[in-house]
Protein backbone atom coordinates (compact mmCIF):
# COMPACT_ATOMS: atom_id res chain seq x y z
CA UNK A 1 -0.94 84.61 -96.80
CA UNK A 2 -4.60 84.87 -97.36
CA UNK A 3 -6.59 87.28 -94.95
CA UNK A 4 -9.96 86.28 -93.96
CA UNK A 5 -12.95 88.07 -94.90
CA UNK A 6 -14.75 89.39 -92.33
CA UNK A 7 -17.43 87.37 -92.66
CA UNK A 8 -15.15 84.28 -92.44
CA UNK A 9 -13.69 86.13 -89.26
CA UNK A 10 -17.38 86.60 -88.11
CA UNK A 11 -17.81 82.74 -88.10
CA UNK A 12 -15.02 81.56 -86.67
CA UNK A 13 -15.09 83.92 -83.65
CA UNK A 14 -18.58 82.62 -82.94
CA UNK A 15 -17.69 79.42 -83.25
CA UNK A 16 -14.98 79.85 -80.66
CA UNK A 17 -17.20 81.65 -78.81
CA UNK A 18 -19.55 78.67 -78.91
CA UNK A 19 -17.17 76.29 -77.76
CA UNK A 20 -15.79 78.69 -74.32
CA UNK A 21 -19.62 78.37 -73.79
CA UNK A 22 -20.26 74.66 -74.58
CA UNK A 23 -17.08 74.04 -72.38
CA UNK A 24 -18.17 76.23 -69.31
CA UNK A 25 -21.73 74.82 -69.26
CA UNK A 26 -20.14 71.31 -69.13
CA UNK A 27 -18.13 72.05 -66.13
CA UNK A 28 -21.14 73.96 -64.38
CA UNK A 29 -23.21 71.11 -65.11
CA UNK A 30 -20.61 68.57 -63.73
CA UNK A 31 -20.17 70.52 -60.43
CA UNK A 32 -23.86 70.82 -60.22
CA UNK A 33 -23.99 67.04 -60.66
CA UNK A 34 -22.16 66.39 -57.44
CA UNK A 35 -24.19 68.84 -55.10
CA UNK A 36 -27.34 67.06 -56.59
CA UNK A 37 -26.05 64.23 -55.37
CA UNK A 38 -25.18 65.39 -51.88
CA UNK A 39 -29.05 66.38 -51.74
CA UNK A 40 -30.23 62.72 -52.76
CA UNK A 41 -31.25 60.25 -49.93
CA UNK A 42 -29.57 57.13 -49.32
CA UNK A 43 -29.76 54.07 -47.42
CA UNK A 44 -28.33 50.74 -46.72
CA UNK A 45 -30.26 48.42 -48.60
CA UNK A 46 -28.83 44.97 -48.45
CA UNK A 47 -25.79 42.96 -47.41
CA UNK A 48 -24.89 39.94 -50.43
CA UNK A 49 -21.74 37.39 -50.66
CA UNK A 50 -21.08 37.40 -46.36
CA UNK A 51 -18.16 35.23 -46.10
CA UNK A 52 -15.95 34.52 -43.14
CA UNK A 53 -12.37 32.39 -44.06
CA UNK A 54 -14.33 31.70 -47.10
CA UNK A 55 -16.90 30.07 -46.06
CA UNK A 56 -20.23 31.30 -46.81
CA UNK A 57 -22.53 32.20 -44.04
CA UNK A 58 -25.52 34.37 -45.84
CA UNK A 59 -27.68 31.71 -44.75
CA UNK A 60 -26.41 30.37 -41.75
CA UNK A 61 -28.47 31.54 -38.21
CA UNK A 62 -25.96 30.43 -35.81
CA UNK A 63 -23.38 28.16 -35.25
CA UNK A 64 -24.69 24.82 -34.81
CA UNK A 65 -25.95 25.35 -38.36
CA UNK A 66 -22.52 25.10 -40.19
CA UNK A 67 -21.55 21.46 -41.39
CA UNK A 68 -18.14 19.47 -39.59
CA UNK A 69 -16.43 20.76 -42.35
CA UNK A 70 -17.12 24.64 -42.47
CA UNK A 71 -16.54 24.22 -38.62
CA UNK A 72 -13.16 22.85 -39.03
CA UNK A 73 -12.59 25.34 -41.23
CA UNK A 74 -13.07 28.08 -39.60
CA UNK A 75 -11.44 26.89 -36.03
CA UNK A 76 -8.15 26.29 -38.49
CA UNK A 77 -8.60 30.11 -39.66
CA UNK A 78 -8.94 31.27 -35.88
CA UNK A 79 -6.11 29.45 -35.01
CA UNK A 80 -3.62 30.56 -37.96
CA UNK A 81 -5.01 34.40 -36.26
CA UNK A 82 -6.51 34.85 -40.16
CA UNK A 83 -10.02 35.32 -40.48
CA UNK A 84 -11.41 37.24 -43.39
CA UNK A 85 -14.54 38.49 -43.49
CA UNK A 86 -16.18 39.93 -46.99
CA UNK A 87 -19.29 41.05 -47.82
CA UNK A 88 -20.92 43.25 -50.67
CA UNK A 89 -22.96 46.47 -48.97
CA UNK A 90 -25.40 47.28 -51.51
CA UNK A 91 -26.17 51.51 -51.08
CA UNK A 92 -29.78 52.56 -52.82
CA UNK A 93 -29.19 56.31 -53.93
CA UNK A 94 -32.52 57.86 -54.85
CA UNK A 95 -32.64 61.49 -56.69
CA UNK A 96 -35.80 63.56 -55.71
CA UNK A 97 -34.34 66.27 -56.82
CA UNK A 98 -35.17 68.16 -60.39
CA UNK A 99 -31.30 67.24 -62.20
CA UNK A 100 -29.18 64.39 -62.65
CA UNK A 101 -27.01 63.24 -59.63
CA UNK A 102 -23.83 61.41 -60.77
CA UNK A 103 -20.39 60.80 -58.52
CA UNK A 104 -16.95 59.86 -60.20
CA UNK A 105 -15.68 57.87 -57.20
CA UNK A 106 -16.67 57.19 -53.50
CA UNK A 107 -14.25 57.22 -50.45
CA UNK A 108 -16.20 55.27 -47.57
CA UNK A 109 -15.50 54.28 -43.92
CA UNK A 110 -17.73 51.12 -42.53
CA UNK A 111 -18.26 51.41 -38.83
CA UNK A 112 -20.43 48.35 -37.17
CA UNK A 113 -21.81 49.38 -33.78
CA UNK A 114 -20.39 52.71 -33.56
CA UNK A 115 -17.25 51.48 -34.17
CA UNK A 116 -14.94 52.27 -36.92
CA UNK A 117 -13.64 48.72 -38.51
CA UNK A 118 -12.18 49.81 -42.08
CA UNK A 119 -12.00 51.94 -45.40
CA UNK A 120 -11.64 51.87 -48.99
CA UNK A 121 -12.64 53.18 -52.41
CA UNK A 122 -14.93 52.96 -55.15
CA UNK A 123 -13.71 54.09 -58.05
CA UNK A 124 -16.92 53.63 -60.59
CA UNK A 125 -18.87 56.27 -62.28
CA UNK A 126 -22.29 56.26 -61.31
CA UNK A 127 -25.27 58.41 -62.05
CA UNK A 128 -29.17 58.94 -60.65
CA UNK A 129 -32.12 60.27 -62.67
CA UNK A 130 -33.56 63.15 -61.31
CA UNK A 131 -37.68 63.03 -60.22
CA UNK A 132 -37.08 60.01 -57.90
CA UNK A 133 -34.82 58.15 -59.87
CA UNK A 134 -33.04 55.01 -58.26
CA UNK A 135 -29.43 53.59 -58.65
CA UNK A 136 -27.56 50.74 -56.45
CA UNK A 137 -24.24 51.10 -55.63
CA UNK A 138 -22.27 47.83 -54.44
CA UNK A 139 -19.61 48.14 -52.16
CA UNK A 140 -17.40 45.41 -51.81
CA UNK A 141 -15.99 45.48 -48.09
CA UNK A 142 -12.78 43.47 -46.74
CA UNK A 143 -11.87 43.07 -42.70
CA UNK A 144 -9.90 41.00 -40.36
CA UNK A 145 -11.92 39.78 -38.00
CA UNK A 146 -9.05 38.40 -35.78
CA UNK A 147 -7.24 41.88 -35.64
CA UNK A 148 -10.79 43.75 -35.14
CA UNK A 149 -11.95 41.35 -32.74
CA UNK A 150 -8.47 40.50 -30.85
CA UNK A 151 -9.36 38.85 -27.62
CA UNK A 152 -12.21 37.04 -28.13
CA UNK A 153 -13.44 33.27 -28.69
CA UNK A 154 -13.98 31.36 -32.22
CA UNK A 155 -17.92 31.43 -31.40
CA UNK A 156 -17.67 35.27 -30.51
CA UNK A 157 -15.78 35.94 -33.64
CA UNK A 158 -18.04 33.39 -35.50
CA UNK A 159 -21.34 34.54 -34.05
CA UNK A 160 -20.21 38.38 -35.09
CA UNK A 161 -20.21 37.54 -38.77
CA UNK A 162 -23.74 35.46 -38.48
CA UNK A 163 -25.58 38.13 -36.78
CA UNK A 164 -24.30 41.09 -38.98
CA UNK A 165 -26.68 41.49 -41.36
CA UNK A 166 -29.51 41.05 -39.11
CA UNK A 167 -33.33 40.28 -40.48
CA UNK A 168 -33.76 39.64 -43.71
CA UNK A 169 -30.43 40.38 -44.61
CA UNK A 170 -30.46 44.04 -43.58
CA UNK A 171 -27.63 45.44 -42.16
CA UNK A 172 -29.26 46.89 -38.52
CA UNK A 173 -25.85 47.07 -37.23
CA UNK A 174 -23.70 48.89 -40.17
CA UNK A 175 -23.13 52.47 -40.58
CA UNK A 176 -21.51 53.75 -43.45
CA UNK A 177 -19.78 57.28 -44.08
CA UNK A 178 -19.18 58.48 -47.73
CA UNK A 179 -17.26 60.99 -49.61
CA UNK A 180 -18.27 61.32 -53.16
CA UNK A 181 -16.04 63.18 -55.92
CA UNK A 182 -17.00 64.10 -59.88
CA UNK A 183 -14.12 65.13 -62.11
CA UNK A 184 -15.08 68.32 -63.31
CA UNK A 185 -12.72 68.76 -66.80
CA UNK A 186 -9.60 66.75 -65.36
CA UNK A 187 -9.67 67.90 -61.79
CA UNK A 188 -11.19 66.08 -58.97
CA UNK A 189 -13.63 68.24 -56.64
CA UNK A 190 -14.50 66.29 -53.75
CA UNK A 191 -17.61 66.61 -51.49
CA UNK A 192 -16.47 68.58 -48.26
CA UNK A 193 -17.48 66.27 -45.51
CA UNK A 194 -19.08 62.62 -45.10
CA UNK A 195 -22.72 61.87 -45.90
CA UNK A 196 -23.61 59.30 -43.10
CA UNK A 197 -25.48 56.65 -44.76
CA UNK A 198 -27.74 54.01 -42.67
CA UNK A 199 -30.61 51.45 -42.91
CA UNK A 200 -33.28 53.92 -43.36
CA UNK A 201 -33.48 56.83 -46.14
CA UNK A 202 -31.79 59.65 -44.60
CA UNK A 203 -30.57 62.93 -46.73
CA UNK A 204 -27.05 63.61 -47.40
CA UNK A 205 -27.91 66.92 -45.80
């Protein structure tokens, strides 16, 4: 078997060397990633695709607005106790801070007036520019309205989805709690507590 020289030996222990230290600079700089983001500011920006028993009421102001048919539609979903409601809650994540922000996935709760209505996931890599960069995140929400609202009328059910997003399509009335994760090598580290995201830019801190 042919023994290295040392010079050979020189390389390829600094080239191992090299890699420990390319490796370990990646993970710092993927940990780092996710308490940059925790420092960014968020808010809700905008509220797209609102649809209750698929219909679409984005653009409808109240109920006398709807057409015979979207009416009858709906009063058939109340009745059968089944009445989706969807939206897409877009999040505007901006970085002021001097290094890239990025998040692996996003656990969120949605709470409308204080109260907690549902929960879900997204899993979607997503990163901010540092020095006041900007990114969009859309979250694509799914509740019962029958179950969340058990009790009350077809126009009180109806009347919640119309008036959701408020002016201008901005959600006055949402509240949204977020727990972001980054995979740092293969193993998840997830952001200790919930960043409480509303209408208005507020820090994660």
């Amino acid at each position: 078997m042919r023994r290295l020289s040392p010079k050979m030996m020189f390389k390829s222990l600094f080239l191992l060397i090299s890699l420990i230290i390319i490796g370990s600079c990646n993970i710092l700089e993927q940990a780092s990633e996710l308490q940059t983001f925790s420092r960014c500011e968020f808010r809700l920006k905008s509220v797209q695709n609102i649809r209750l028993a698929g219909v679409s009421v984005q653009q409808i102001n109240q109920v006398s607005d709807l057409t015979l048919m979207e009416m009858a539609r709906l009063t058939t979903a109340f009745v059968s106790k089944d009445m989706p409601f969807k939206l897409t809650l877009n999040v505007e994540v901006q970085n002021p801070n001097q290094s890239k922000a990025a998040l692996n996935k996003l656990e969120w709760i949605l709470y409308i007036d204080d109260i907690e209505m549902t929960n879900g996931l997204l899993s979607k890599r997503i990163e901010i520019a540092p020095h006041g960069g900007l990114a969009v995140m859309p979250v694509s929400i799914g509740v019962d309205l029958f179950d969340v609202l058990s009790g009350e009328s077809a126009d009180a059910v109806i009347n919640f989805a119309l008036n959701l997003a408020g002016a201008g399509n901005k959600p006055t009335r949402i509240m949204l709690k977020a727990k972001p994760t980054i995979y740092v090598g293969t193993k998840p580290i997830t952001y200790p507590g919930y960043i409480k995201i509303e209408n208005e830019f507020t820090s994660g801190h």
